[in-house]
C-alpha atoms as a PDB file:
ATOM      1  CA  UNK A   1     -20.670  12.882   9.321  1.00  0.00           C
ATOM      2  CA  UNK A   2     -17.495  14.642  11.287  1.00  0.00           C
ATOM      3  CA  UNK A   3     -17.798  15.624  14.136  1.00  0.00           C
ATOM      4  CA  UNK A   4     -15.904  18.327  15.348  1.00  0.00           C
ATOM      5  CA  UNK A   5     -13.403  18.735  18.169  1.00  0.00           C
ATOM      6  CA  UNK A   6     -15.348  19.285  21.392  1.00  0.00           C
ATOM      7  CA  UNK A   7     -18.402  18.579  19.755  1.00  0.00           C
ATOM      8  CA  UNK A   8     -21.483  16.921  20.725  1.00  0.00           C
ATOM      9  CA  UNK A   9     -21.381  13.011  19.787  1.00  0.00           C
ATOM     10  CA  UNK A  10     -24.516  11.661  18.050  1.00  0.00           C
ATOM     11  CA  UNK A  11     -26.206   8.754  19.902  1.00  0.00           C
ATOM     12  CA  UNK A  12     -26.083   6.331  17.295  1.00  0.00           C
ATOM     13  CA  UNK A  13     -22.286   6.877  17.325  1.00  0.00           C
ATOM     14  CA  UNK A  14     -22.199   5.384  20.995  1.00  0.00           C
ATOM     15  CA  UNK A  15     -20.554   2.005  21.469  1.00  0.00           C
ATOM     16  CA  UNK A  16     -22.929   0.719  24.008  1.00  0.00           C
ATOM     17  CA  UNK A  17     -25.831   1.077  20.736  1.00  0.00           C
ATOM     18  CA  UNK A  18     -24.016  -1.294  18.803  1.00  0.00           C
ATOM     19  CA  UNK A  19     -26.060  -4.018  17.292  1.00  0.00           C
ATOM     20  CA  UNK A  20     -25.485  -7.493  18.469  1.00  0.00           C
ATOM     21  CA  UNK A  21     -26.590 -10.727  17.143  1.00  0.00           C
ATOM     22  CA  UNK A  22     -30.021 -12.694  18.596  1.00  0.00           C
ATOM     23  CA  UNK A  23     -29.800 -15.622  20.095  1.00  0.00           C
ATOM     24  CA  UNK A  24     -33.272 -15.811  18.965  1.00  0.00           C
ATOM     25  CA  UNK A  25     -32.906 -15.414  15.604  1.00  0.00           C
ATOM     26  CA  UNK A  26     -33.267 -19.187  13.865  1.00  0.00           C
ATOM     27  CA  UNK A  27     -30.073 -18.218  11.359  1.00  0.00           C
ATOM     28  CA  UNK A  28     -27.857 -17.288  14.453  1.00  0.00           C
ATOM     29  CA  UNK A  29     -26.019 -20.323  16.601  1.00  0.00           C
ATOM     30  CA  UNK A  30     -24.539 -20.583  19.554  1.00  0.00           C
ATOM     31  CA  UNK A  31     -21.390 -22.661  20.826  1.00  0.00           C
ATOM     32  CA  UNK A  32     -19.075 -22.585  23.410  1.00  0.00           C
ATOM     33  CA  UNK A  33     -15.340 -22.778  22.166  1.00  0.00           C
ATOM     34  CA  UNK A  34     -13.823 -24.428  24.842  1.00  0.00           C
ATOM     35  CA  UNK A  35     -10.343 -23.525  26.157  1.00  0.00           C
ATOM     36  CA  UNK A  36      -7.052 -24.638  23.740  1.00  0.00           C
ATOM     37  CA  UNK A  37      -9.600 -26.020  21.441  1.00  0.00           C
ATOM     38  CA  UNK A  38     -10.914 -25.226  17.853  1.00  0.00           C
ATOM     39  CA  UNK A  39     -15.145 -25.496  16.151  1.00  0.00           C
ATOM     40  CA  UNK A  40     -15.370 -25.871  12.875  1.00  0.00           C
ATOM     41  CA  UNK A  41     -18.870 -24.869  10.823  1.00  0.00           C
ATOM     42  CA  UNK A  42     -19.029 -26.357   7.307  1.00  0.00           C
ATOM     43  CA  UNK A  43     -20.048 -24.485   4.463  1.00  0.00           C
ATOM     44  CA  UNK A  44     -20.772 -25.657   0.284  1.00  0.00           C
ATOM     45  CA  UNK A  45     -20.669 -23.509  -2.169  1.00  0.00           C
ATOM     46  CA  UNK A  46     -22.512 -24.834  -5.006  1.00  0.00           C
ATOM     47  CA  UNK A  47     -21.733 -21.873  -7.538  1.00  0.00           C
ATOM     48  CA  UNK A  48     -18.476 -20.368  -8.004  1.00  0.00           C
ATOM     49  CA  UNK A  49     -18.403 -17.010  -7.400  1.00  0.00           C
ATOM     50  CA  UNK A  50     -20.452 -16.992  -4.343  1.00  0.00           C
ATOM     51  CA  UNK A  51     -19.793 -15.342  -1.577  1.00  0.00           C
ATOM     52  CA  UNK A  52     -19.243 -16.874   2.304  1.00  0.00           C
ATOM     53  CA  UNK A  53     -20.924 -14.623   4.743  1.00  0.00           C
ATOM     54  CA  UNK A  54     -20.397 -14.569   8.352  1.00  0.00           C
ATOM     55  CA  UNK A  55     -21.008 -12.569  11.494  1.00  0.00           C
ATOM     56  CA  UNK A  56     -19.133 -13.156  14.512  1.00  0.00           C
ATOM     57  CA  UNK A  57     -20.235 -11.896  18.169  1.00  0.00           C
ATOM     58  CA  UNK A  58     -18.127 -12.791  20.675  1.00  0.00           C
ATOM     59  CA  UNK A  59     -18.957 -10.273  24.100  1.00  0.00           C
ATOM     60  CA  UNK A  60     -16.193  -9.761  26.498  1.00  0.00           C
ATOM     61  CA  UNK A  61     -13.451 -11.954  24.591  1.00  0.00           C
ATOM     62  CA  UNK A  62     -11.845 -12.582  21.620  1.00  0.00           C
ATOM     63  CA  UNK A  63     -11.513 -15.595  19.422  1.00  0.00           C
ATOM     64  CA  UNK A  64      -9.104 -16.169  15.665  1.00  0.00           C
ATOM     65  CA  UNK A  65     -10.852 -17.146  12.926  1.00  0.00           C
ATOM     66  CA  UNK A  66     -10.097 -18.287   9.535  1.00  0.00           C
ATOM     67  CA  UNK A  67     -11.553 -19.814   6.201  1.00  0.00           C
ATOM     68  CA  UNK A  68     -10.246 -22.792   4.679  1.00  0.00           C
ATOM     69  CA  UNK A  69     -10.962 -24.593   1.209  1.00  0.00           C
ATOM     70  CA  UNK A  70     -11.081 -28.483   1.177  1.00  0.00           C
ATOM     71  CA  UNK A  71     -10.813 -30.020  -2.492  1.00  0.00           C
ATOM     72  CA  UNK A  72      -8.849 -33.012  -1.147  1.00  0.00           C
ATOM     73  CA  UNK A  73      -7.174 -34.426   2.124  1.00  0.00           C
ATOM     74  CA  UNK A  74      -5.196 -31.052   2.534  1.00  0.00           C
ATOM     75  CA  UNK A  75      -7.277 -28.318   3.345  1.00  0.00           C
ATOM     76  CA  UNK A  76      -5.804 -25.017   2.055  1.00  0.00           C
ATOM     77  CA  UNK A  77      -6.388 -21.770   3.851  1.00  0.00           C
ATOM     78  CA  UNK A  78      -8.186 -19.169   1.759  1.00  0.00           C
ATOM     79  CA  UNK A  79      -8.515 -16.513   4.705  1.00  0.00           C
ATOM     80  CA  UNK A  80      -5.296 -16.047   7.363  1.00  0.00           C
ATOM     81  CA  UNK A  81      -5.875 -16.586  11.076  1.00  0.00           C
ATOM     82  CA  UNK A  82      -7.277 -13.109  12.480  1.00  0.00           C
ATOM     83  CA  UNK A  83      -8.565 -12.408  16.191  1.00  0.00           C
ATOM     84  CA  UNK A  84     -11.641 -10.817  16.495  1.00  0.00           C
ATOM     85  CA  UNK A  85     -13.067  -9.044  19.080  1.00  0.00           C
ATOM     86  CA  UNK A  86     -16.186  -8.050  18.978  1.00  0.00           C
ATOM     87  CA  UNK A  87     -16.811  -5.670  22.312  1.00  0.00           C
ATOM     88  CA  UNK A  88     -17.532  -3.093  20.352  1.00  0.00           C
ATOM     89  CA  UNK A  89     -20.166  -4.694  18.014  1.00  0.00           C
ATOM     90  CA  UNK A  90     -20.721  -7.604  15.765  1.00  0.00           C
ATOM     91  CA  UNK A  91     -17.404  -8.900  13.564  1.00  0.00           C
ATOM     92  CA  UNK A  92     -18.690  -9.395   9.592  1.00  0.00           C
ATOM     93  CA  UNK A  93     -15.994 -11.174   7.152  1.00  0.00           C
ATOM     94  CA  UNK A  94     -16.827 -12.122   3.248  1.00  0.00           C
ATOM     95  CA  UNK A  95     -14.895 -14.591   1.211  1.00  0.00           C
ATOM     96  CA  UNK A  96     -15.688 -14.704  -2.382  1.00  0.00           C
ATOM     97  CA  UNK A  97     -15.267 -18.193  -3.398  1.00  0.00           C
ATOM     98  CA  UNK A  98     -14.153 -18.649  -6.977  1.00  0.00           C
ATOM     99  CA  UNK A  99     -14.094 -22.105  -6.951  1.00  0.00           C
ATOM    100  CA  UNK A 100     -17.176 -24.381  -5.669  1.00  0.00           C
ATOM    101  CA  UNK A 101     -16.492 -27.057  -2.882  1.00  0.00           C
ATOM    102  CA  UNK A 102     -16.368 -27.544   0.976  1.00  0.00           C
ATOM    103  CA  UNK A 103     -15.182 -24.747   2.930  1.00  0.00           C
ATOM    104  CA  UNK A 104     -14.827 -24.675   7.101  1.00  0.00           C
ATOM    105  CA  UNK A 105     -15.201 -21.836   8.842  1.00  0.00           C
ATOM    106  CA  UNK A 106     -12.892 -22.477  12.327  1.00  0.00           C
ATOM    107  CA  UNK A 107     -13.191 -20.680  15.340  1.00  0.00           C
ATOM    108  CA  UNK A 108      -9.684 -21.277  17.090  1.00  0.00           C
ATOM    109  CA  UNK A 109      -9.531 -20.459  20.949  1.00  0.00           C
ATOM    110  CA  UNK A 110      -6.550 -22.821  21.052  1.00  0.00           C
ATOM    111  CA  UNK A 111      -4.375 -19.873  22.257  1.00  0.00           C
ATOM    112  CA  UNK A 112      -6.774 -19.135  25.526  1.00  0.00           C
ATOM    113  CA  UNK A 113      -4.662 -21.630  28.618  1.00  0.00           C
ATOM    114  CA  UNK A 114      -8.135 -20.474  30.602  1.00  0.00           C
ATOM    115  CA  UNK A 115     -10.885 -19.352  29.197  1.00  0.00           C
ATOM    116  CA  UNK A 116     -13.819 -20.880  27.128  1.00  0.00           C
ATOM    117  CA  UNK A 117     -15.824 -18.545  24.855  1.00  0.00           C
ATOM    118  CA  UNK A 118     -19.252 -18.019  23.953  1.00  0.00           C
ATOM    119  CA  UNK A 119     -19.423 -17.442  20.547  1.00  0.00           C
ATOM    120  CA  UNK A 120     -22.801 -16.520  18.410  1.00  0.00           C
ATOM    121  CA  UNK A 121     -22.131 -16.458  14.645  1.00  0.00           C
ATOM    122  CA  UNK A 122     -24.090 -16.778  11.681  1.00  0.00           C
ATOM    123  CA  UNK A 123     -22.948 -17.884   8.267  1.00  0.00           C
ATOM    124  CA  UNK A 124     -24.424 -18.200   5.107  1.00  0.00           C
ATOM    125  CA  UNK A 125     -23.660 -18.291   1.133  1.00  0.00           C
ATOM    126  CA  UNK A 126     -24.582 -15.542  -1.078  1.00  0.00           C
ATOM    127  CA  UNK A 127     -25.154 -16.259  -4.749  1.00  0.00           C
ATOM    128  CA  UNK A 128     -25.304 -13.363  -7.266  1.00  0.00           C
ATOM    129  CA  UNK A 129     -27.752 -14.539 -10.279  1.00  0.00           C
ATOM    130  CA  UNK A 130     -26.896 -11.360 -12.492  1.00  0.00           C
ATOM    131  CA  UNK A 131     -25.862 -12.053 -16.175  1.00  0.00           C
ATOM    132  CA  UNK A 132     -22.395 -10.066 -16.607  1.00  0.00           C
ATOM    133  CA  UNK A 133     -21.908 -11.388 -20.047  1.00  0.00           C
ATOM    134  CA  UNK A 134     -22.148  -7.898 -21.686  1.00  0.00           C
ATOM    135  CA  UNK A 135     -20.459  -4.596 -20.269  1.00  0.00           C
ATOM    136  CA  UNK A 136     -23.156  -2.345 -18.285  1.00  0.00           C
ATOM    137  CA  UNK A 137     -23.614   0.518 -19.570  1.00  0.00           C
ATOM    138  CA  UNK A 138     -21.967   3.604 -17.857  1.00  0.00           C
ATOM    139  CA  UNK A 139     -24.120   6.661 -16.693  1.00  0.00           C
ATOM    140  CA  UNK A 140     -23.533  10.259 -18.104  1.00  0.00           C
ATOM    141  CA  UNK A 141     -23.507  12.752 -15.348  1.00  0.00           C
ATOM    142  CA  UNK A 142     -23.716  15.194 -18.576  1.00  0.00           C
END
């Protein structure tokens, strides 16, 4: 939908409507990332070509996260550092994970000389089951 110059702005286009994450909600966790300090959330992916799901909320702060891949002693970044902030609603990231192993999701506030942050996320790994051995057929808009 555009909106036009000057024109009325619908509510569901208002920041302060933005959708947070529950506290309540059993999939959804809670930590506190303490200043110049780093959590790290395991993840397995079983399958390759699963995806790694997460969803960051992080009111009134900001915190870098990143993906890495472990296959041996050297873990190997698969998604760069990026800082989030998520004032203005709840941060989602997907990594599709071609290979199967242990991956670590890390929430870095080791750049913060003051502040801790309170961080809910929730991560999870998606698995798509659909046989792509044969080419889908393509739709006629005839």
């Amino acid at each position: 939908m555009l909106i036009p110059q000057g024109g009325p702005v619908p509510k569901e286009y208002y920041l302060k409507n933005q959708q947070r994450l529950n506290p309540e909600d059993e999939n959804v966790h809670s930590v506190v990332v303490g200043r110049r300090s780093k959590h790290s959330v395991p993840v397995k992916i079983d399958v390759p070509g699963s995806s790694v799901c997460w969803e960051i909320d992080c009111k009134n702060c900001d915190i870098n996260i990143s993906l890495l891949y472990s296959e041996g002693s050297t873990p190997e970044t698969v998604v760069s550092p990026t800082r989030v902030s998520s004032d203005h609603g709840v941060e989602k990231g997907v990594y599709l994970g071609e290979r199967a192993g242990n991956y670590t999701l890390v929430l870095d506030n080791s750049y913060s000389f003051l502040r801790s942050k309170s961080i809910l996320y929730k991560i999870f790994v998606s698995t798509c089951t659909a046989n792509v051995s044969e080419p889908l057929p393509l739709l006629n808009n005839d």
